[in-house]
C-alpha atoms as a PDB file:
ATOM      1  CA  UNK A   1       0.000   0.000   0.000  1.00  0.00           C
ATOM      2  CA  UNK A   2       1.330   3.292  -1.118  1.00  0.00           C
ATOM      3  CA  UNK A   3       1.232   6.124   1.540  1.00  0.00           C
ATOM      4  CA  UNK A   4      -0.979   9.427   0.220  1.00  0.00           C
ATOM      5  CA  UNK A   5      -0.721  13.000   0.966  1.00  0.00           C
ATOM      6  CA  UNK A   6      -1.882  16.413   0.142  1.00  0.00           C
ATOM      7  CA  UNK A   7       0.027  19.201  -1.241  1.00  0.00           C
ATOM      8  CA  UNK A   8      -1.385  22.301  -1.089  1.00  0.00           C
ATOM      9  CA  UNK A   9       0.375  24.971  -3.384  1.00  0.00           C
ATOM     10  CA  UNK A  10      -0.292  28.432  -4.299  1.00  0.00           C
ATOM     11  CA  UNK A  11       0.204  30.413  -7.510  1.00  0.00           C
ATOM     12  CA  UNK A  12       2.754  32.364  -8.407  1.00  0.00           C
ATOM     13  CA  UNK A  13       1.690  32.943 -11.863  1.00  0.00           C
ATOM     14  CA  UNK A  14       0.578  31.166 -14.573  1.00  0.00           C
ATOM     15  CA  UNK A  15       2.717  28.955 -15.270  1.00  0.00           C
ATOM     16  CA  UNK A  16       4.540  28.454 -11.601  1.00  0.00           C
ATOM     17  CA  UNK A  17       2.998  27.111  -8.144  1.00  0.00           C
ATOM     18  CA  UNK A  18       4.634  27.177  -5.034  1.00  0.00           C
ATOM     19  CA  UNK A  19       4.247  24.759  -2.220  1.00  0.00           C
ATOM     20  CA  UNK A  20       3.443  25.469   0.598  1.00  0.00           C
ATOM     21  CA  UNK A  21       1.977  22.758   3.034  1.00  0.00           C
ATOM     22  CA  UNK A  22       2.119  19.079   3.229  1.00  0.00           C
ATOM     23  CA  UNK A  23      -0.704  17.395   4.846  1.00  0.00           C
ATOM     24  CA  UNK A  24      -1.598  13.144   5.635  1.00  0.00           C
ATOM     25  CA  UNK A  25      -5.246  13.753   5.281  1.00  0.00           C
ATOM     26  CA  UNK A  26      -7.291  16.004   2.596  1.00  0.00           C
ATOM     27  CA  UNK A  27      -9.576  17.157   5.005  1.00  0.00           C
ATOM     28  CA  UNK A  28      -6.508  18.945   6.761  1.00  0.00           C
ATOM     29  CA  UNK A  29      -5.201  20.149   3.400  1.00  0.00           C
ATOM     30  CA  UNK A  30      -8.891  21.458   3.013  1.00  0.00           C
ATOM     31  CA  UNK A  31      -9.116  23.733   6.456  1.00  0.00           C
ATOM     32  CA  UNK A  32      -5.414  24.715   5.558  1.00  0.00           C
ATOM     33  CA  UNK A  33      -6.587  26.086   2.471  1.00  0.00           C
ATOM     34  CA  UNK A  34      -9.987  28.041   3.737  1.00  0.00           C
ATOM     35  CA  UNK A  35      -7.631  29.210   6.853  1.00  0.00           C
ATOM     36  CA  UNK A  36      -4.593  30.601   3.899  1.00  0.00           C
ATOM     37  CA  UNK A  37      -7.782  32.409   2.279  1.00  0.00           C
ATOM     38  CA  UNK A  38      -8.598  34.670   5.140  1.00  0.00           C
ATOM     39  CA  UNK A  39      -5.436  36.537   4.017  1.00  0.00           C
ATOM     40  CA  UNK A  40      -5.429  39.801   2.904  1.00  0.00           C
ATOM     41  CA  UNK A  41      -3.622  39.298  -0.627  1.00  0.00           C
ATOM     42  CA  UNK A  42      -4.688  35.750  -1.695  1.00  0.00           C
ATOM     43  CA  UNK A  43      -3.637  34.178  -4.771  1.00  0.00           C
ATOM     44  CA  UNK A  44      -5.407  31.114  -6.218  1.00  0.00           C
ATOM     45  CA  UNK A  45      -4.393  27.720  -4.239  1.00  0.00           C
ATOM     46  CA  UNK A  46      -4.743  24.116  -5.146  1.00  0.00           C
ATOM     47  CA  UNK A  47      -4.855  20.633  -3.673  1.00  0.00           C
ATOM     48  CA  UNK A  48      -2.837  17.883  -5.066  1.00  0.00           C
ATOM     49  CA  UNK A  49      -2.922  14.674  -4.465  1.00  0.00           C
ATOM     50  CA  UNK A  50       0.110  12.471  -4.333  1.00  0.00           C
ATOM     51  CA  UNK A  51       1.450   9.377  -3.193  1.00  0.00           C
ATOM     52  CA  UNK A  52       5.052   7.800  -2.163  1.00  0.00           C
ATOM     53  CA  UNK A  53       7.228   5.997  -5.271  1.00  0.00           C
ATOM     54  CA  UNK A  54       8.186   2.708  -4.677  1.00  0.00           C
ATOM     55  CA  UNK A  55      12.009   0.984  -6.582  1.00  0.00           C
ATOM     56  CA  UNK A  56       9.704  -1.910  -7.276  1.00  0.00           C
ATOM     57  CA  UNK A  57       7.466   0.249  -9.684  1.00  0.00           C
ATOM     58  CA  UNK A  58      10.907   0.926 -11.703  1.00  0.00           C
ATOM     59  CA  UNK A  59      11.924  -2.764 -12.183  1.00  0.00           C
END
């Protein structure tokens, strides 16, 4: 079983995103992101979903 987690990045502009958080569990990454748009200046932010490589995937 591969091991999940949530980045949650903001943008820069459009073509660059910036990370900012790293959460175990989306609904986290969700309050993070509702908390990061109380901000005054407040750029557009994303969730993304991704999960741990493993060598055997590789082979």
């Amino acid at each position: 079983m591969r091991n999940k987690f949530y980045k949650v990045e903001e943008q820069l502009n459009n073509l660059h995103w910036k990370h900012i958080a790293y959460f175990k569990k989306e609904e986290d990454a969700n309050k993070y992101v509702e908390l990061h748009n109380t901000k005054v200046t407040v750029y557009p932010v994303r969730i993304v979903k991704c999960e741990f490589s493993d060598i055997k995937d590789y082979d």
